[in-house]
N, C-alpha and C. Protein backbone atom coordinates (compact mmCIF):
# COMPACT_ATOMS: atom_id res chain seq x y z
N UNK A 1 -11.50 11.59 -50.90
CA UNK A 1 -10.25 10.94 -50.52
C UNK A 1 -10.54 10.05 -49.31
N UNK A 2 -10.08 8.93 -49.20
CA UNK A 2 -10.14 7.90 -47.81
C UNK A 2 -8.81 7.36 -47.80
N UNK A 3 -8.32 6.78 -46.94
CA UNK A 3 -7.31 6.01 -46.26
C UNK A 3 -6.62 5.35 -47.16
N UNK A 4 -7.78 4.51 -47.21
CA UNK A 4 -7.76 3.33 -48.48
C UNK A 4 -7.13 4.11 -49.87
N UNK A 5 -7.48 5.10 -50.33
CA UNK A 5 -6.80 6.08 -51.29
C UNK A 5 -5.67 6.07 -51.06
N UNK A 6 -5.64 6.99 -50.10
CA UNK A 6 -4.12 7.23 -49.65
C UNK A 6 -3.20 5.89 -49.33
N UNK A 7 -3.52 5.26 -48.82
CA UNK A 7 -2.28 4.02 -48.88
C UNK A 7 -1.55 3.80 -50.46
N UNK A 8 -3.05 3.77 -50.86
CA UNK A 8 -2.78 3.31 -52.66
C UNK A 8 -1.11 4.23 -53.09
N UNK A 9 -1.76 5.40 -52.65
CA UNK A 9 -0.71 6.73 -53.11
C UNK A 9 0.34 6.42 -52.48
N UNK A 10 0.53 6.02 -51.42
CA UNK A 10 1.91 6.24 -50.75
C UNK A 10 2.41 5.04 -51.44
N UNK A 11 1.96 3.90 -51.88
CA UNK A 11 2.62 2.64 -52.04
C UNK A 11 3.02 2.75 -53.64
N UNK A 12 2.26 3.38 -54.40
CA UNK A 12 2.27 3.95 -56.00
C UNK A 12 3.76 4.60 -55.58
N UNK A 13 3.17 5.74 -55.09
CA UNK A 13 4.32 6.93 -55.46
C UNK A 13 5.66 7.02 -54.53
N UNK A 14 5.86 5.71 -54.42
CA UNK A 14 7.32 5.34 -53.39
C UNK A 14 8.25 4.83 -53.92
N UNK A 15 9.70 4.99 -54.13
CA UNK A 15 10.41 4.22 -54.27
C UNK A 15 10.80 2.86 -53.95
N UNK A 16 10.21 1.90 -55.53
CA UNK A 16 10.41 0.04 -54.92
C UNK A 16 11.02 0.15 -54.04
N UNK A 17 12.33 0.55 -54.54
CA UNK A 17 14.13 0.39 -53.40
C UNK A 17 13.37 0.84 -51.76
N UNK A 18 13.14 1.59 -51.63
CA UNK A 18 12.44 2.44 -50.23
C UNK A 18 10.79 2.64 -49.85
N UNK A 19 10.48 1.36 -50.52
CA UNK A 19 8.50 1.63 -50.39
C UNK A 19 8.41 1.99 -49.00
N UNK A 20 7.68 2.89 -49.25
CA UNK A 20 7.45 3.44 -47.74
C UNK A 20 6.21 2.49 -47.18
N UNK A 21 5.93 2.30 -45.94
CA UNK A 21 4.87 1.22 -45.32
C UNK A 21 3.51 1.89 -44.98
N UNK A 22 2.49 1.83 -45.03
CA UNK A 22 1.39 2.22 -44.93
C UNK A 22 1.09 1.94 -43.37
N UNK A 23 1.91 2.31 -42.53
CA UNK A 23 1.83 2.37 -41.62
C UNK A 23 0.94 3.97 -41.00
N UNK A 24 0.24 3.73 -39.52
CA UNK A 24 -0.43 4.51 -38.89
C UNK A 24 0.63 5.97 -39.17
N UNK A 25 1.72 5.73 -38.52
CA UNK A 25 2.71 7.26 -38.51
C UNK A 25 2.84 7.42 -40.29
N UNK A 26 3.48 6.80 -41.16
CA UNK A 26 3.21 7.33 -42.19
C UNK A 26 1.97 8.39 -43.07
N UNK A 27 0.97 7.57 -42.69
CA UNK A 27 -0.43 8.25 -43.48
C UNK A 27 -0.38 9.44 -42.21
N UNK A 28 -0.65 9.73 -40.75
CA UNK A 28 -0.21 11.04 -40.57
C UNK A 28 0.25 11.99 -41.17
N UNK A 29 1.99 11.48 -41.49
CA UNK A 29 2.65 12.27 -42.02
C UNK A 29 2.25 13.44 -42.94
N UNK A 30 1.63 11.75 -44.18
CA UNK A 30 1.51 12.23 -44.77
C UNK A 30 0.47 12.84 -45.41
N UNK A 31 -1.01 12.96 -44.20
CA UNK A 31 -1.89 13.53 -44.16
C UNK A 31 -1.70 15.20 -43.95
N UNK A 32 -0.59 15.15 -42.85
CA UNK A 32 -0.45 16.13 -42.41
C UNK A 32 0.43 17.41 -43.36
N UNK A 33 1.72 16.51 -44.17
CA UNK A 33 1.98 17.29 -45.23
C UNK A 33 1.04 18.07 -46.40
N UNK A 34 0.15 17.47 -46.58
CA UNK A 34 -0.96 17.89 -47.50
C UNK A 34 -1.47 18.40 -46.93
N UNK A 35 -1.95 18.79 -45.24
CA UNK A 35 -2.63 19.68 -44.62
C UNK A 35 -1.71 21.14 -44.88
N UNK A 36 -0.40 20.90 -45.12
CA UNK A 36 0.58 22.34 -44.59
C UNK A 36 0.20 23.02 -46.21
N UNK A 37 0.11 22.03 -47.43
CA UNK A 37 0.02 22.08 -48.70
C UNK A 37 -1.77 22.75 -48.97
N UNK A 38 -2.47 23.31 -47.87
CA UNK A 38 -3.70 23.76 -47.72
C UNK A 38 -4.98 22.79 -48.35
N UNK A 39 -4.44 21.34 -47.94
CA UNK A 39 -5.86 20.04 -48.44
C UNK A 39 -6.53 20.00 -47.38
N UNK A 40 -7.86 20.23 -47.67
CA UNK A 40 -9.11 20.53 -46.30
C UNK A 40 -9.45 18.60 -46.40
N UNK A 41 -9.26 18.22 -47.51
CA UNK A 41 -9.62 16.92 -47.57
C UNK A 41 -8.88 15.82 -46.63
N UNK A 42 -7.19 16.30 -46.32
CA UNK A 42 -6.17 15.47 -45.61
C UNK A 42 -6.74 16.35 -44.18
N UNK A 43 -7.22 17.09 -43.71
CA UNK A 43 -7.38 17.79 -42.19
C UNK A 43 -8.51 16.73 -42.00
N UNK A 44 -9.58 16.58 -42.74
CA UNK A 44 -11.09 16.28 -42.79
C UNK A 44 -10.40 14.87 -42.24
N UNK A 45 -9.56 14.02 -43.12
CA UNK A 45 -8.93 12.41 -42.65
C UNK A 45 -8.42 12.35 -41.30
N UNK A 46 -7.44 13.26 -41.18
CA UNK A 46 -6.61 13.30 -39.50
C UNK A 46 -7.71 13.89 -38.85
N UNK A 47 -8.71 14.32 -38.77
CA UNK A 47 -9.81 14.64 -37.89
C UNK A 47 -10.69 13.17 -37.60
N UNK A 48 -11.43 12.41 -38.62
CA UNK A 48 -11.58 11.47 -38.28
C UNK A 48 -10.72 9.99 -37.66
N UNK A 49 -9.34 10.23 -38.26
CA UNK A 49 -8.38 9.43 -37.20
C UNK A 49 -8.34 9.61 -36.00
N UNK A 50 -8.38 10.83 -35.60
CA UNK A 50 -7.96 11.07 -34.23
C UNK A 50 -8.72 11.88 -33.31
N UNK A 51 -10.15 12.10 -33.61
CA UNK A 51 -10.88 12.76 -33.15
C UNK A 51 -11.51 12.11 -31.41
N UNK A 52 -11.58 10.52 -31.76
CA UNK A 52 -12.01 10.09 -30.50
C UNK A 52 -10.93 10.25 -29.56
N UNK A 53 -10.00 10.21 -29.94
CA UNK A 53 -8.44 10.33 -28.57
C UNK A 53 -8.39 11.84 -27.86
N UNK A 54 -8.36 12.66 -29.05
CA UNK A 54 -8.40 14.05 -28.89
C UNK A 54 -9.60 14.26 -27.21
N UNK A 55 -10.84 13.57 -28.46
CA UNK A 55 -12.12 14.36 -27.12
C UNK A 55 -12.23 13.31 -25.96
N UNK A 56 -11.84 12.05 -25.75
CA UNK A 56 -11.44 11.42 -24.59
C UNK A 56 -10.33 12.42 -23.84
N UNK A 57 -9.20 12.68 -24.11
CA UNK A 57 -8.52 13.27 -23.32
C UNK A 57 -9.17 14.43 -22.92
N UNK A 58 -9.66 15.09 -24.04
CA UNK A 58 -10.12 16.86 -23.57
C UNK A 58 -10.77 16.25 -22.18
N UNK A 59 -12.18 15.53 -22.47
CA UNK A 59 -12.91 15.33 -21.91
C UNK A 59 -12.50 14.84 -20.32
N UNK A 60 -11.26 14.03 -20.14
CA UNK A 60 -10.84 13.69 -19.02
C UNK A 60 -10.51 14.84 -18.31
N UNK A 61 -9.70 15.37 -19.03
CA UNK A 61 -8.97 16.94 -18.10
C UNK A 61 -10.10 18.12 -18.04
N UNK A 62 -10.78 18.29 -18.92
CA UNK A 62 -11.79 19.33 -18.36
C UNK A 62 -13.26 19.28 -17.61
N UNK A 63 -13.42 17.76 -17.41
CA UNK A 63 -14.31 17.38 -16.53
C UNK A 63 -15.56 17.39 -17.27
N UNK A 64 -16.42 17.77 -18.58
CA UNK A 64 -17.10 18.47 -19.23
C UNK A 64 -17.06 18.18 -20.46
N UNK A 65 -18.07 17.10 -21.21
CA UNK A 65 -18.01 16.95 -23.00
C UNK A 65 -18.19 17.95 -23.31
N UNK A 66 -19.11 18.76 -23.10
CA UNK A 66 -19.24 20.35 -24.05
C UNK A 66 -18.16 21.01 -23.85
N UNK A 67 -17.20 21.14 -22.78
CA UNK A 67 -15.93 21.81 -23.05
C UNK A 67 -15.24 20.99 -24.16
N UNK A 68 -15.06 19.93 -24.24
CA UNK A 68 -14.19 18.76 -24.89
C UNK A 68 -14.77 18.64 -26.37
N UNK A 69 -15.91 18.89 -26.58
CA UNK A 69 -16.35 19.57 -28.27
C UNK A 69 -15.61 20.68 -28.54
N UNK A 70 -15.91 21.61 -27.60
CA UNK A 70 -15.09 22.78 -28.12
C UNK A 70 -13.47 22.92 -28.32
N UNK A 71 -12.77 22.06 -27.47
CA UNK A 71 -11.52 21.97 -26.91
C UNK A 71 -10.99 20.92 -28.38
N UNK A 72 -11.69 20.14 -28.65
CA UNK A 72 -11.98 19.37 -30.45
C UNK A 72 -11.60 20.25 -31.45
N UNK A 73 -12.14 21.03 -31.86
CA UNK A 73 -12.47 22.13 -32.62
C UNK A 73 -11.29 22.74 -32.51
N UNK A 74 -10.72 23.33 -31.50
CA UNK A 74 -9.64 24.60 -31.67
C UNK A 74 -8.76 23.46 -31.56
N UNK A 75 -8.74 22.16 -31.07
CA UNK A 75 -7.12 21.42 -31.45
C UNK A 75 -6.82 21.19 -32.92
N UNK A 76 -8.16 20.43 -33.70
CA UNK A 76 -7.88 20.56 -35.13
C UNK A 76 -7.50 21.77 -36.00
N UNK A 77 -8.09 23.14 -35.51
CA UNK A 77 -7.77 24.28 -35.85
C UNK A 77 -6.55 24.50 -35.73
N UNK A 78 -5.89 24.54 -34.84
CA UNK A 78 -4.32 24.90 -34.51
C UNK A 78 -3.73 23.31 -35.22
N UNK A 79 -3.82 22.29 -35.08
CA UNK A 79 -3.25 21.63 -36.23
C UNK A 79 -3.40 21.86 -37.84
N UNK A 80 -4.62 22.45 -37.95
CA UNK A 80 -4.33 22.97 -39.58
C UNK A 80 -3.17 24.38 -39.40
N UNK A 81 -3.67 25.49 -38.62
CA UNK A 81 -2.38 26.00 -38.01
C UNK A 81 -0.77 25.68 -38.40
N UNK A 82 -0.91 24.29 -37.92
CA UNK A 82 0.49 24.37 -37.43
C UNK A 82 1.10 22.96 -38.16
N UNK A 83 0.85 22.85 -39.31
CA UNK A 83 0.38 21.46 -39.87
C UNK A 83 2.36 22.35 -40.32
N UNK A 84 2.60 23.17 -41.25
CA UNK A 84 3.95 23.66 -41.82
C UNK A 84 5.46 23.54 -40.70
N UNK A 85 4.38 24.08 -39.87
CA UNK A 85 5.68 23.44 -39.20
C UNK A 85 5.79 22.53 -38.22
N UNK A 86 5.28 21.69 -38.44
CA UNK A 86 5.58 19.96 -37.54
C UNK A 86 6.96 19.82 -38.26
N UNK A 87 7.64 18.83 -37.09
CA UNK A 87 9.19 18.33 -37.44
C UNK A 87 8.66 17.19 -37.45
N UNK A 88 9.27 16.35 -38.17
CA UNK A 88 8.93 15.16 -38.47
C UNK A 88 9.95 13.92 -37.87
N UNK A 89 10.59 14.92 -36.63
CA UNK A 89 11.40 14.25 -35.74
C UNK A 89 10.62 13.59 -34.48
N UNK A 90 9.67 14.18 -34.64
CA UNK A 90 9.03 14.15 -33.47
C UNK A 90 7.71 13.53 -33.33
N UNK A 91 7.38 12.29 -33.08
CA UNK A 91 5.88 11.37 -33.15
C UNK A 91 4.61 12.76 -33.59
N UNK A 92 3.84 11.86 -34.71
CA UNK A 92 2.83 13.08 -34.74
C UNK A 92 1.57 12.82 -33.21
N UNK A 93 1.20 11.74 -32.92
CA UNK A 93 0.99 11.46 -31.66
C UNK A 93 1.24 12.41 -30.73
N UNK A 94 2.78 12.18 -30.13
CA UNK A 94 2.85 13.03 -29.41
C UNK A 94 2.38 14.75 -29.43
N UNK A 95 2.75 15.53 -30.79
CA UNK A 95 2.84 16.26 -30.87
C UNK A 95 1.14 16.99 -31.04
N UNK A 96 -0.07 16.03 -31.65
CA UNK A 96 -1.25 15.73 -31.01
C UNK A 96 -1.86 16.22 -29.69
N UNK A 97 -0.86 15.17 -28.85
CA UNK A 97 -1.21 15.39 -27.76
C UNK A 97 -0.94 16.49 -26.79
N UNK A 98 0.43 16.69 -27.31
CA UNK A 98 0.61 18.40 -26.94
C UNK A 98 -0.15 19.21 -26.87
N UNK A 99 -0.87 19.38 -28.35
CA UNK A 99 -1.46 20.52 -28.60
C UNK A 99 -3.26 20.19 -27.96
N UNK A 100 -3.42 19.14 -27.89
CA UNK A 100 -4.44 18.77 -26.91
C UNK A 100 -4.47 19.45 -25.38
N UNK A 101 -3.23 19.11 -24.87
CA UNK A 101 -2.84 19.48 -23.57
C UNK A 101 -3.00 20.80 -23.61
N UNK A 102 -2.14 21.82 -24.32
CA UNK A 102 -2.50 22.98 -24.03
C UNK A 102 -3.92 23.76 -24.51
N UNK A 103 -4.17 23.35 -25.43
CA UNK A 103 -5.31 23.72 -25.46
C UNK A 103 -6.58 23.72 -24.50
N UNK A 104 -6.35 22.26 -24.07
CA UNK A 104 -7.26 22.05 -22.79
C UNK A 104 -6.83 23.03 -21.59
N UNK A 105 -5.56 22.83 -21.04
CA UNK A 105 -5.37 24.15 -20.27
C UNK A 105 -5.74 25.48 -20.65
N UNK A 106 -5.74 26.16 -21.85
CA UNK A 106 -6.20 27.44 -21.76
C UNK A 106 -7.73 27.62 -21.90
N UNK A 107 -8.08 26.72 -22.18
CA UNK A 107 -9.69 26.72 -22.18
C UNK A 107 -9.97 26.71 -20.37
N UNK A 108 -9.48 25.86 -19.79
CA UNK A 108 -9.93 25.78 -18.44
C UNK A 108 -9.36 26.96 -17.69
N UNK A 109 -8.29 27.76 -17.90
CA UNK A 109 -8.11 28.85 -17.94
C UNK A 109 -9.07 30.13 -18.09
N UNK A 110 -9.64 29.65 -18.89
CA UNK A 110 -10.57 30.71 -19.68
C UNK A 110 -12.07 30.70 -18.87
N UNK A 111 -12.12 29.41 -18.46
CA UNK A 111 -13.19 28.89 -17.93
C UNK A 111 -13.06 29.22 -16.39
N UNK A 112 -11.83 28.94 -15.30
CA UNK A 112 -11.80 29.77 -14.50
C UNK A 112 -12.54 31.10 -14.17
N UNK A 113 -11.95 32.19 -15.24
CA UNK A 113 -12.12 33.80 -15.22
C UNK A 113 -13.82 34.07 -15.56
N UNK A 114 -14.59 32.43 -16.30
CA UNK A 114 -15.99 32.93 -16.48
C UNK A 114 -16.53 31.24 -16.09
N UNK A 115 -16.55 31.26 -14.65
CA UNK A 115 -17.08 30.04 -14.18
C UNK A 115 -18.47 29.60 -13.90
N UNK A 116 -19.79 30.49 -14.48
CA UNK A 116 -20.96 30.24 -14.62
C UNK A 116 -21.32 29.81 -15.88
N UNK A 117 -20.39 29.78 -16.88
CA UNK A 117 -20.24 29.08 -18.05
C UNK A 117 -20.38 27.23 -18.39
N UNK A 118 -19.97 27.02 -17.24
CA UNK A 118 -19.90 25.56 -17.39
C UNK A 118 -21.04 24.90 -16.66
N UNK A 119 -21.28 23.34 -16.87
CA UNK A 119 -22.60 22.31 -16.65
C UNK A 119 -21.09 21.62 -15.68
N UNK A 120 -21.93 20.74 -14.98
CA UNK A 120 -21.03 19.43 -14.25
C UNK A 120 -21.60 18.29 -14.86
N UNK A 121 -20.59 17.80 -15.90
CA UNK A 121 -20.75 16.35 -16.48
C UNK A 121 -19.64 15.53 -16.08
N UNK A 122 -19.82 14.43 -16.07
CA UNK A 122 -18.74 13.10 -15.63
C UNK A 122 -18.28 12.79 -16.78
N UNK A 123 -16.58 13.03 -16.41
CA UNK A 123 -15.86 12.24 -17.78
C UNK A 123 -16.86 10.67 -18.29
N UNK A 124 -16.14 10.86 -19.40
CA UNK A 124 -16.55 9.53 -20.19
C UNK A 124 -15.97 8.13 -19.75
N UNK A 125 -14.77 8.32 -19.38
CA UNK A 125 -14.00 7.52 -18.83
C UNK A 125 -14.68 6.35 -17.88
N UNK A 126 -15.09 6.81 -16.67
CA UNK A 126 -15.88 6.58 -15.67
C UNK A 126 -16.96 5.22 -15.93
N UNK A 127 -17.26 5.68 -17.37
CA UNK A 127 -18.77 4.82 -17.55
C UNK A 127 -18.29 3.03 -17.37
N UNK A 128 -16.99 3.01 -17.70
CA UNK A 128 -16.29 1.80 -17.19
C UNK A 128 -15.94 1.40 -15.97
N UNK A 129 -16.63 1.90 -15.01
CA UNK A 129 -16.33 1.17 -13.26
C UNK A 129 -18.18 1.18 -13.22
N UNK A 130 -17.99 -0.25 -12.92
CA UNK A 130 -19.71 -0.79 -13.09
C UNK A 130 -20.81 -0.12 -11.16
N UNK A 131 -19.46 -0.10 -10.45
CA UNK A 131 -20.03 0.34 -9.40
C UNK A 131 -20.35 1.86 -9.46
N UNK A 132 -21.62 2.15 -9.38
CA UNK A 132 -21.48 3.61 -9.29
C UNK A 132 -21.58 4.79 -8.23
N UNK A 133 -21.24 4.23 -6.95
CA UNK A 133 -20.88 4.80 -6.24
C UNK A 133 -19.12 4.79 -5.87
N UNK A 134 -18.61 3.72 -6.40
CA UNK A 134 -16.85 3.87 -7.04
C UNK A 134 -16.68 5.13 -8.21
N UNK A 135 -17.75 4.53 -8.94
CA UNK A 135 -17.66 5.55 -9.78
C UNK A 135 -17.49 7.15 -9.52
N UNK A 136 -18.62 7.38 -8.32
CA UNK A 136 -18.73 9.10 -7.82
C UNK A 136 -17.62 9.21 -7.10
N UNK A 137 -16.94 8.03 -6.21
CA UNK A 137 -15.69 8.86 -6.01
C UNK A 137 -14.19 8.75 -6.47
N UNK A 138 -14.01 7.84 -7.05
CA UNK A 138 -12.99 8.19 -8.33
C UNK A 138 -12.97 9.44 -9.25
N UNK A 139 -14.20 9.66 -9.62
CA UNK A 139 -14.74 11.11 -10.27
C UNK A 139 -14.43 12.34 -9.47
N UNK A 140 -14.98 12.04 -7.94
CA UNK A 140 -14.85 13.12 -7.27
C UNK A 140 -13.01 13.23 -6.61
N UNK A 141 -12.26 12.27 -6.46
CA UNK A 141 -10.84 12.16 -6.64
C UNK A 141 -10.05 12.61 -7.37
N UNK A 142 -10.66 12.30 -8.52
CA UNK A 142 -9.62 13.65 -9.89
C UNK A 142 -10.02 14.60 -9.66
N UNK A 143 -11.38 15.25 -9.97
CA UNK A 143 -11.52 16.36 -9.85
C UNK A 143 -10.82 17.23 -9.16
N UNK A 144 -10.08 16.74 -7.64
CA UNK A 144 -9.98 17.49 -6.80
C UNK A 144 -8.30 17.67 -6.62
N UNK A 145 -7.51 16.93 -7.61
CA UNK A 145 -5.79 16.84 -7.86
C UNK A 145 -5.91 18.34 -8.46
N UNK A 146 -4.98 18.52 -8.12
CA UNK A 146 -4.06 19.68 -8.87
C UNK A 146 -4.09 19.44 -10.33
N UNK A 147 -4.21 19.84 -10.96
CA UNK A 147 -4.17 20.20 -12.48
C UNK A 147 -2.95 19.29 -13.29
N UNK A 148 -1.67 19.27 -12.80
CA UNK A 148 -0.73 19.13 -13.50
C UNK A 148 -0.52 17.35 -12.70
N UNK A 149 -1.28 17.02 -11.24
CA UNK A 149 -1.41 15.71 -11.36
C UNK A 149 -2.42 14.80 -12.17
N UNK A 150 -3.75 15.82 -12.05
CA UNK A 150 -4.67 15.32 -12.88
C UNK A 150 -4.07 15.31 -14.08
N UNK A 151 -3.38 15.81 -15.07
CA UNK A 151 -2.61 15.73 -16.73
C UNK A 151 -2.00 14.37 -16.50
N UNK A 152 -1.19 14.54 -15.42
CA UNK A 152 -0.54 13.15 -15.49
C UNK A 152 -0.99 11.66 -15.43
N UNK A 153 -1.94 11.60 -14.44
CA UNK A 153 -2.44 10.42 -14.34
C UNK A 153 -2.82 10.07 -14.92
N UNK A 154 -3.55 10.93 -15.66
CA UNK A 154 -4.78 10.89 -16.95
C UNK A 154 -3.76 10.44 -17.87
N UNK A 155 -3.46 10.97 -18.28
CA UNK A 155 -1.84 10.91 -19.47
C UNK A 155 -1.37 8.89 -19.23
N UNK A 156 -0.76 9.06 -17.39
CA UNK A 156 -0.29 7.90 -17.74
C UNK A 156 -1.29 6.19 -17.47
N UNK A 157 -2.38 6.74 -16.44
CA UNK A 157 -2.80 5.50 -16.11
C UNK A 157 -4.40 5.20 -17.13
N UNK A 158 -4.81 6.24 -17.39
CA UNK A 158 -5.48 6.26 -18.87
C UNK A 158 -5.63 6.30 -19.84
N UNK A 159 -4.43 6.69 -20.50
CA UNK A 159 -3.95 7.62 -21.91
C UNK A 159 -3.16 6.26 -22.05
N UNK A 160 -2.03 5.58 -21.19
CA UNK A 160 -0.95 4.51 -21.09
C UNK A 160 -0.30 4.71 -21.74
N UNK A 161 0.08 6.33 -22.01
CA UNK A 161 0.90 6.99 -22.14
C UNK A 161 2.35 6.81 -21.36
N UNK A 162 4.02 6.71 -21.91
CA UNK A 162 4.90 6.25 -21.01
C UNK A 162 5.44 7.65 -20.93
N UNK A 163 6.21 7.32 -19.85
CA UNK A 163 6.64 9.10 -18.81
C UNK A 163 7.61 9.70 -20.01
N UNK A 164 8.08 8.75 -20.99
CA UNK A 164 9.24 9.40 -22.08
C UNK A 164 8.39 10.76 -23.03
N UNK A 165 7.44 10.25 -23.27
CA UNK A 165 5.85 10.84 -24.07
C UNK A 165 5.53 11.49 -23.45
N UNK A 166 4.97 11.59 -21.88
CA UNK A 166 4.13 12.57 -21.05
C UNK A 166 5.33 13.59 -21.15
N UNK A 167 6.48 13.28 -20.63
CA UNK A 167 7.41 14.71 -20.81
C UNK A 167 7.70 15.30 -21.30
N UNK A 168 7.29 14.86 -22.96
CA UNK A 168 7.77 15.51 -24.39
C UNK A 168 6.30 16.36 -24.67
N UNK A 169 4.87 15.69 -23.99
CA UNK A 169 3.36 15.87 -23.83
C UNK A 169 3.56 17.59 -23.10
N UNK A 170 3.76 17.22 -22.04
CA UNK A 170 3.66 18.28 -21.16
C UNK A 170 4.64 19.25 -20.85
N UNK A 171 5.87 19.08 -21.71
CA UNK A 171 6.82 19.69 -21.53
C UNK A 171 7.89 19.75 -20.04
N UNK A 172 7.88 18.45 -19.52
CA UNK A 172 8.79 18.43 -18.39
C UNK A 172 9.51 17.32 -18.43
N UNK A 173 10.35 17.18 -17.34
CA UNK A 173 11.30 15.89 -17.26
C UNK A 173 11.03 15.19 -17.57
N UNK A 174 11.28 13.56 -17.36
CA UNK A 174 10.77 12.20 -17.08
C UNK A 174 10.94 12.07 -15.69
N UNK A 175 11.70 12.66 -15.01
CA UNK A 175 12.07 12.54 -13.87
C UNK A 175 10.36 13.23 -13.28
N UNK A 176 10.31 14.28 -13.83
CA UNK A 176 9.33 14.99 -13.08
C UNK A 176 7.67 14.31 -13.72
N UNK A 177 7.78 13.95 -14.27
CA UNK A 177 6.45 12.96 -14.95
C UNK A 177 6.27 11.78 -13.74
N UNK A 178 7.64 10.99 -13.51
CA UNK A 178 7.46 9.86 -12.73
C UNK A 178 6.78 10.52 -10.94
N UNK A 179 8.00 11.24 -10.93
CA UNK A 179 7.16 12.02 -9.41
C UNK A 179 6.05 12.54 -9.34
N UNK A 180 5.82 13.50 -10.42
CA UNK A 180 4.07 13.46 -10.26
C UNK A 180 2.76 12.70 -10.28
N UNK A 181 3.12 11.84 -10.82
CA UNK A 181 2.23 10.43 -10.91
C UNK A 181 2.80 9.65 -9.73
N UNK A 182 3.25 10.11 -8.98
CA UNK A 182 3.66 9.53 -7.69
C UNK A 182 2.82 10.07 -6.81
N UNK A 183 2.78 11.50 -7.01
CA UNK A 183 2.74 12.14 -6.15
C UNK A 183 0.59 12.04 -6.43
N UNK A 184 0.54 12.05 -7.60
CA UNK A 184 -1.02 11.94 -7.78
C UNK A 184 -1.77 10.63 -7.19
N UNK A 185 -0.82 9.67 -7.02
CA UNK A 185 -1.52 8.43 -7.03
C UNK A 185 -2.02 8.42 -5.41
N UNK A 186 -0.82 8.80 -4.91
CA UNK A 186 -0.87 8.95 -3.15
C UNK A 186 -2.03 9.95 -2.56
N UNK A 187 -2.07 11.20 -3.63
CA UNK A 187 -2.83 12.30 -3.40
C UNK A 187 -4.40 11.20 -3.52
N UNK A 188 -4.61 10.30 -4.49
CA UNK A 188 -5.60 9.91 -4.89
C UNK A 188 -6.51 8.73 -4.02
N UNK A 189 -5.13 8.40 -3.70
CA UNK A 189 -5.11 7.65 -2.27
C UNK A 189 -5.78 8.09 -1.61
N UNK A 190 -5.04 8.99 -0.72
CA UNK A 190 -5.79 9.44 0.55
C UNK A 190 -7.14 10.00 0.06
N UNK A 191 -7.12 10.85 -0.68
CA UNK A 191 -9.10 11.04 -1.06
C UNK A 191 -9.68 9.91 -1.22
N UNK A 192 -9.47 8.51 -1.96
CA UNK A 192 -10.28 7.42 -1.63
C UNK A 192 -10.44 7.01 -0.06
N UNK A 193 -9.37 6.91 0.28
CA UNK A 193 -9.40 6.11 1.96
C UNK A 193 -10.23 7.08 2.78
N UNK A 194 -10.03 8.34 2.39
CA UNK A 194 -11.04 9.67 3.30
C UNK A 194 -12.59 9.46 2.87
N UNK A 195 -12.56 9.27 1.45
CA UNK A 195 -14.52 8.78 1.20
C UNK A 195 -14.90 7.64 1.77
N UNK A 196 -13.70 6.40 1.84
CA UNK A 196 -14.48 4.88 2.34
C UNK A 196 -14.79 5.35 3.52
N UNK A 197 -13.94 6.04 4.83
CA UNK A 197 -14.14 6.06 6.38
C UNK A 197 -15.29 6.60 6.58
C-alpha cells in the first residue's frame, strides 16, 4: 500500500456529490481508521509520514537521539493503541503531538529515577546555528529551563506551533501557553546575557 494508493481509494470510494480531497488531514484520517480496523500496512504509512516530526520533537525535549528512537517507537505504539479511539474532532496533528509530549515526559521521568542510563548528545535542531560556540550556548540555555518552558518554546519557536495547539498539545490554557513562552524567553535571556559577560 502507498499514498499514491490510498488517494486513488479515497477519490474512487467517495461520493461525486462529497469527493472527499486528498488532502494531508484526510489520508491521516484515513490511515488512521484502518489502523483502529487492525492494518499494520496504514500504521507502517502514518509512521513514515510522521516519523521525522515525531523524533525532531522527542529529540528536542529529551536532549538525546537515542532517547528520541526510543520515545519513536512507544509514540507509534500507543498510536496503534489508541488509533479506536481518536475523535475526529480534533486535528490528528495535534493529537500526534500530544501523545509525543507525554510520552517524552514519562520517558524523561523514567530517565530521572535511572540517570546513568543516558549519553549527552545535542539536539538536532542546533546543527542550524553555523556558529558553534552560539551553538553550545543556546544548547546549554534549554537544557537548563524548566521542563514545561523548555515544551513550550520548543513547541512554539521551533515546532511554530500556535499557543491555540500548544494548549490543546500540553493540556493548558492559551493564556498559560502565552505566559510561559514569556516566561521561557526571558528565562533564556538572562542565561544568554550570563554566558556573553
Amino acid at each position: 500500500m502507498s499514498i499514491t494508493w490510498l488517494k486513488k481509494q479515497i477519490w474512487t470510494n467517495s461520493n461525486p456529490e462529497k469527493a472527499m480531497s486528498t488532502s494531508p488531514r484526510d489520508i491521516d484520517y484515513t490511515l488512521l481508521a484502518r489502523c483502529a480496523k487492525g492494518d499494520q500496512d496504514a500504521l507502517r504509512l502514518l509512521y513514515e509520514r510522521h516519523q521525522d516530526t515525531v523524533f525532531r520533537l522527542a529529540t528536542r525535549m529529551s536532549e538525546d537521539p537515542e532517547d528520541a528512537k526510543e520515545i519513536l517507537q512507544e509514540v507509534f505504539l500507543r498510536v496503534w493503541r489508541g488509533a479506536e479511539g481518536f475523535r475526529q474532532d480534533a486535528a490528528f496533528s495535534t493529537w500526534l503531538y500530544r501523545i509525543t509530549v507525554n510520552t517524552t515526559r514519562a520517558h524523561l521521568s523514567q530517565r530521572k529515577r535511572h540517570p546513568y542510563a543516558t549519553l549527552d548528545h545535542e539536539p538536532s535542531f542546533t546543527e542550524d546555528l553555523r556558529d558553534p560556540w552560539a551553538r553550545k550556548q543556546l544548547l546549554s540555555a534549554l537544557r537548563q529551563l524548566p521542563p514545561r518552558y523548555r515544551e513550550v518554546i520548543v513547541l512554539h519557536d521551533i515546532e511554530d506551533r500556535s499557543h491555540p495547539e500548544i494548549a490543546e498539545i500540553l493540556e493548558i490554557s492559551v493564556g498559560t501557553s502565552k505566559s510561559q513562552l514569556h516566561k521561557a524567553r526571558k528565562y533564556m535571556h538572562s542565561l544568554l546575557q550570563g554566558a556573553m559577560s
